[in-house]
Protein backbone atom coordinates (compact mmCIF):
# COMPACT_ATOMS: atom_id res chain seq x y z
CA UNK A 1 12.41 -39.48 -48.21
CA UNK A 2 14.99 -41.67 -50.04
CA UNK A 3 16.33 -42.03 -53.49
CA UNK A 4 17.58 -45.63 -54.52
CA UNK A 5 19.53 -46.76 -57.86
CA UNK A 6 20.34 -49.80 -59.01
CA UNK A 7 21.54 -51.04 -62.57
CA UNK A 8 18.33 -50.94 -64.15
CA UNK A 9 17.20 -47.73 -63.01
CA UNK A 10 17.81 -44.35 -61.02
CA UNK A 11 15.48 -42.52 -59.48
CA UNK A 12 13.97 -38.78 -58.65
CA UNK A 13 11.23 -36.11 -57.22
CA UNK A 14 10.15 -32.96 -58.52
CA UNK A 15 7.52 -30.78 -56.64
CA UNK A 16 4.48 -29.87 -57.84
CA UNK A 17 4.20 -26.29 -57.93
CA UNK A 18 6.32 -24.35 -60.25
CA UNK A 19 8.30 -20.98 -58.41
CA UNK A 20 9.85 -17.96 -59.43
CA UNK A 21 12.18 -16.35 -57.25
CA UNK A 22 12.93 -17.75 -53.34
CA UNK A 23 14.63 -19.24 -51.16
CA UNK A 24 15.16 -22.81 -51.50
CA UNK A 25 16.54 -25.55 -48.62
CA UNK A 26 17.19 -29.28 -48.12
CA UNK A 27 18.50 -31.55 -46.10
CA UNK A 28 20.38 -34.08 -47.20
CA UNK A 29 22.87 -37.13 -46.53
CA UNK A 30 24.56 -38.57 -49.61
CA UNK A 31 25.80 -42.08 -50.24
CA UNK A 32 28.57 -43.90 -48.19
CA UNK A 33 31.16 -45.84 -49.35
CA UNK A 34 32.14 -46.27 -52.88
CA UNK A 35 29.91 -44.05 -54.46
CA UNK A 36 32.31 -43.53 -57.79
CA UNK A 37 30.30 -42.65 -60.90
CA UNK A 38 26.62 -41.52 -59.24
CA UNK A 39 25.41 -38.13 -59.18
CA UNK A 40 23.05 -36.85 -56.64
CA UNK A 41 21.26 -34.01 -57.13
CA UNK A 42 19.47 -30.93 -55.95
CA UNK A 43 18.28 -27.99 -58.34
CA UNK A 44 15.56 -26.73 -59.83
CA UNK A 45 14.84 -26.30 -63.61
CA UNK A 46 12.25 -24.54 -66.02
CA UNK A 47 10.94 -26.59 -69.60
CA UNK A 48 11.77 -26.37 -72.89
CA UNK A 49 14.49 -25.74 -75.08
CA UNK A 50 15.38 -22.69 -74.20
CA UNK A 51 14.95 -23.48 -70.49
CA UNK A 52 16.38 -22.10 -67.09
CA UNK A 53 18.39 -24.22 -64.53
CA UNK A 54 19.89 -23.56 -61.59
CA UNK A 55 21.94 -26.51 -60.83
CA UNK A 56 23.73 -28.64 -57.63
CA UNK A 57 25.24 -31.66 -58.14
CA UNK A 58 27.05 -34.21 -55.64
CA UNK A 59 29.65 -36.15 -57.69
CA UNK A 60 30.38 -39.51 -56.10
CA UNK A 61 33.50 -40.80 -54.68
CA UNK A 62 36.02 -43.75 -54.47
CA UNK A 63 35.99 -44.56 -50.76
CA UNK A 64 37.84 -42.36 -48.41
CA UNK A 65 38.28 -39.28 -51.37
CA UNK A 66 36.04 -36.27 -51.17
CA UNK A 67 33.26 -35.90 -52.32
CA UNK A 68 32.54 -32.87 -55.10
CA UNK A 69 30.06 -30.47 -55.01
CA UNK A 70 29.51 -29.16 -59.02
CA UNK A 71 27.12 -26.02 -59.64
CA UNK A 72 25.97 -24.54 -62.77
CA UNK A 73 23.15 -22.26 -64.13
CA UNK A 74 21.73 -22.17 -67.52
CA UNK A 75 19.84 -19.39 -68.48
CA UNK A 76 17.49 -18.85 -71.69
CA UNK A 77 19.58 -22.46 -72.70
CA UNK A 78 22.75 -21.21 -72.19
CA UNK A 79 25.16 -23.22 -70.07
CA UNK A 80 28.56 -24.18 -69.22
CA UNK A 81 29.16 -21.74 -66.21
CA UNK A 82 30.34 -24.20 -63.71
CA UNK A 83 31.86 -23.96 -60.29
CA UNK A 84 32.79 -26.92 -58.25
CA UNK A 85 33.97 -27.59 -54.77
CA UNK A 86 35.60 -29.58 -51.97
CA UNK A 87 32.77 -30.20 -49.12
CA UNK A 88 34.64 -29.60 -45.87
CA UNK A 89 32.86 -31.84 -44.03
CA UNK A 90 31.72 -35.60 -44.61
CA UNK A 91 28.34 -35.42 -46.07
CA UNK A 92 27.59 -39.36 -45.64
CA UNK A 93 27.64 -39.22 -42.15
CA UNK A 94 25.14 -36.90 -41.62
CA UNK A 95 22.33 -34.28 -42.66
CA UNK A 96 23.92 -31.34 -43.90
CA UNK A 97 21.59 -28.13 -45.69
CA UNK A 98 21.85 -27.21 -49.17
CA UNK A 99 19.97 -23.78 -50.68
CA UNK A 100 19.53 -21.54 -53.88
CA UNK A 101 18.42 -18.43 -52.94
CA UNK A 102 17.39 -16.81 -56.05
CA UNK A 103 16.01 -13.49 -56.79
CA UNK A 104 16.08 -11.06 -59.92
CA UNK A 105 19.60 -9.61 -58.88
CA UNK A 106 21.60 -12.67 -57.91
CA UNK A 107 21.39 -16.22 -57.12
CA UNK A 108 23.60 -17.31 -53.99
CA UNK A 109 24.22 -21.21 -53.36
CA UNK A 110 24.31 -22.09 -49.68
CA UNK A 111 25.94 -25.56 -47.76
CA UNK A 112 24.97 -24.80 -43.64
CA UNK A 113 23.61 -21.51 -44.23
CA UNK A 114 27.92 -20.70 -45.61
CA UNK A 115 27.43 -18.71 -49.08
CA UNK A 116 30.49 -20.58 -51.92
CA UNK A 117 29.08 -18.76 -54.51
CA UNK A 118 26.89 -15.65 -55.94
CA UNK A 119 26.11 -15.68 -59.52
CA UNK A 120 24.75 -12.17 -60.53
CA UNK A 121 22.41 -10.73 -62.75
CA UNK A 122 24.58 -9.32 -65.74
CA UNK A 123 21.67 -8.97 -68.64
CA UNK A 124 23.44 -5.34 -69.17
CA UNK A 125 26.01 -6.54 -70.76
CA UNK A 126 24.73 -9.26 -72.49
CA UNK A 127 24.32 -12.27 -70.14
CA UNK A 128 21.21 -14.48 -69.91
CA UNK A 129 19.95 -14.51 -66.64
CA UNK A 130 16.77 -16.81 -65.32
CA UNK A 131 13.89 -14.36 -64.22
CA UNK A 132 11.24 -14.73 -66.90
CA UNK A 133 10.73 -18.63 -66.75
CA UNK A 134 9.43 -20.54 -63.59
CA UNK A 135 11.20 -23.78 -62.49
CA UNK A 136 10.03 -26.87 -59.95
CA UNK A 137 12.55 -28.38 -57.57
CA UNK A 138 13.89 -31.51 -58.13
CA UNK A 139 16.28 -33.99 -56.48
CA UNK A 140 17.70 -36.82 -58.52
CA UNK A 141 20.42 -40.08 -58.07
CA UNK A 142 21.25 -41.15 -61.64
CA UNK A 143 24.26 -42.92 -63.24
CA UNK A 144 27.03 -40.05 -64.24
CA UNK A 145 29.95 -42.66 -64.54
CA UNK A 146 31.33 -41.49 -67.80
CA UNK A 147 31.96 -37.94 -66.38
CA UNK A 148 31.32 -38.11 -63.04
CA UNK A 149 34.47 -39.26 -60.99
CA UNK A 150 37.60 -38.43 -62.47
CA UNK A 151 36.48 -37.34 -65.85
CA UNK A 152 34.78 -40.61 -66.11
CA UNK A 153 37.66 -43.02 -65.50
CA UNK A 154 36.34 -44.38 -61.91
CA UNK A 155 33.35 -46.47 -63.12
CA UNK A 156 30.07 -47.69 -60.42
CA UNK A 157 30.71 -50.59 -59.04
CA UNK A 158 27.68 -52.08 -59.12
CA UNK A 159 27.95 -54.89 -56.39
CA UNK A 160 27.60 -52.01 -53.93
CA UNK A 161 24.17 -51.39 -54.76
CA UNK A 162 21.70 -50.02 -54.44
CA UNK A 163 23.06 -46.66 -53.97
CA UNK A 164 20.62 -44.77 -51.37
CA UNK A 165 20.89 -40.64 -50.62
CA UNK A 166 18.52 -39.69 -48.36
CA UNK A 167 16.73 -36.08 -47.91
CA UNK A 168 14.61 -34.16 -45.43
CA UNK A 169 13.22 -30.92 -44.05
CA UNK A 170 12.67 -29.82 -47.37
CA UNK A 171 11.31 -25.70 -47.54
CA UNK A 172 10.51 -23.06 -50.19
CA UNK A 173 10.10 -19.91 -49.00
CA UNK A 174 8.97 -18.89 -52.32
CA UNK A 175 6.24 -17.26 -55.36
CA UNK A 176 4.33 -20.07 -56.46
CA UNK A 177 3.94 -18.88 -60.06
CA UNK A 178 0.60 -19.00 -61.76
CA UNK A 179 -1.35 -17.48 -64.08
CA UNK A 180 -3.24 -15.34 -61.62
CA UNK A 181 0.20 -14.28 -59.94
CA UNK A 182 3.10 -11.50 -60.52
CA UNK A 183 6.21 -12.33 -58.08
CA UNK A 184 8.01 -9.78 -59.73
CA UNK A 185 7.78 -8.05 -56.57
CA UNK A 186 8.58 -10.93 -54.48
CA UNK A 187 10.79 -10.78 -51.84
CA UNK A 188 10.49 -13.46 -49.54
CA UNK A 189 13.49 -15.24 -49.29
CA UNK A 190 16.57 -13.85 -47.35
CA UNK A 191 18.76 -12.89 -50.09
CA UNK A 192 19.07 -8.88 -49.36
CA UNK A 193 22.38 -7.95 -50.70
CA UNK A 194 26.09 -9.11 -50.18
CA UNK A 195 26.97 -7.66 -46.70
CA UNK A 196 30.58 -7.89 -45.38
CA UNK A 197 29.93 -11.14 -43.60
CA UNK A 198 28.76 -13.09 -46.36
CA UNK A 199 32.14 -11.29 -48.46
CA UNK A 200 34.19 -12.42 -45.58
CA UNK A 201 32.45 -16.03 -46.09
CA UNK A 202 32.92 -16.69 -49.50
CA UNK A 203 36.59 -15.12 -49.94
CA UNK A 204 37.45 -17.85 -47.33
CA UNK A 205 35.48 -20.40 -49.49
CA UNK A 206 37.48 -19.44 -52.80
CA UNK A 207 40.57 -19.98 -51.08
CA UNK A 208 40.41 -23.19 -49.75
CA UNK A 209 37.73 -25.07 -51.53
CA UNK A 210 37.39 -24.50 -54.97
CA UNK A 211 38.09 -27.22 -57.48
CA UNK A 212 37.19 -25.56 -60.84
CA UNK A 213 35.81 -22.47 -61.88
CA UNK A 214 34.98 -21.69 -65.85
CA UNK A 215 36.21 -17.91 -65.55
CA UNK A 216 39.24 -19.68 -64.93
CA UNK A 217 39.73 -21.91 -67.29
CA UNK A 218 42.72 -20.90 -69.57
CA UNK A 219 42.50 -23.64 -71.94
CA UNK A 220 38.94 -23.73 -71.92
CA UNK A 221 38.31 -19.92 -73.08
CA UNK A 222 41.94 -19.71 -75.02
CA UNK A 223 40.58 -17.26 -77.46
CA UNK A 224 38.58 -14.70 -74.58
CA UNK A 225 36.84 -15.20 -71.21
CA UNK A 226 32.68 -14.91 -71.29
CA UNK A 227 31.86 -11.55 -70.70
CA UNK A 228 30.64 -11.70 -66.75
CA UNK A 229 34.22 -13.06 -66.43
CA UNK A 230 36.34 -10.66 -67.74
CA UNK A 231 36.74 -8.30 -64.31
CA UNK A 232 37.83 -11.86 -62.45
CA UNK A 233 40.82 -12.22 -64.57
């Protein structure tokens, strides 16, 4: 399946069924070229105003710069926790895999099966955390180009359209939440704990890759950190 955009409109695909707690995976192969100013995205979100969303976002490109790879989660409403990175890898020339595996302990994003980040369940302290709420999956190509690329000063250029990003081999290995169903208990993703390998794997990430991460952001949280940041810094 394809997403197109043009100047009049973007476009996007939500499933059906609503989930809570799983594994989630795509394929997907983003737009070529100038792609400055569009966002493609993968994530999946509850409703309302207080909603849940657990968030991927592919922030286009001037030709021949890399590409950005922006995560967030909002919980009970509550955003702003975002983590972007470098891709190491082209993702216009071919299919590459994107995941959320999401349980009530954690939530770890995956790119090729390679954990960049684990976002854990601090309600203990204070911390909203998205287990009470299900959420669909969507995937989405909209215009972002007053925030997008560089802050918003790289603009679409809209000769090169339509934009296309194409997806495949999509799979939830997940609760389908219903009235008649509890997945409290569910555990049928493959998100068991944080074992040395997957340390290993994101320490390496961190180092090389990262582009921004809110816990920090010195300016950003001048007066104090958000508490499930203060042991980082």
């Amino acid at each position: 399946m394809s997403l197109a955009m043009d100047q009049h409109s973007g476009s996007g695909m939500a499933s059906k069924s609503y989930y809570l707690f799983g594994r989630f995976d795509i394929q997907a192969k983003l737009i070529s070229e100038n792609s400055a100013g569009t966002v493609t995205t993968f994530y999946l979100s509850s409703i309302g105003t207080h909603h849940d969303e657990i968030d991927l976002e592919f922030l286009g490109n001037l030709s021949g710069n890399p590409y950005i790879l922006s995560t967030n989660l909002y919980a009970n409403g509550i955003g702003g926790r975002e983590m972007q990175f470098y891709l190491w890898f082209d993702p216009t020339e071919d299919f590459h895999t994107y995941s959320i595996d999401w349980n009530p302990q954690r939530i770890i994003i995956l790119v090729d099966n390679i954990p960049i980040r684990v976002i854990h369940n601090k309600e203990n302290i204070g911390v909203s955390f998205p287990t009470r709420q299900p959420m669909r999956v969507y995937t989405t190509l909209w215009d972002g180009d007053f925030w997008a690329t560089r802050g918003g000063k790289d603009k679409i250029d809209w000769s090169k359209a339509p934009f296309v990003a194409s997806f495949r081999n999509f799979n939830a290995n997940a609760c389908i939440a219903t009235p008649e169903t509890s997945c409290k208990g569910f555990n049928g993703g493959r998100n068991k704990g944080l074992n040395f390998q997957i340390r290993k794997q994101l320490k390496e990430i961190h180092l090389k890759w990262v582009v921004y991460d809110y816990c920090r952001d010195f300016i950003r949280f001048a007066h104090g950190f958000p508490p499930e940041c203060i042991k980082k810094n």
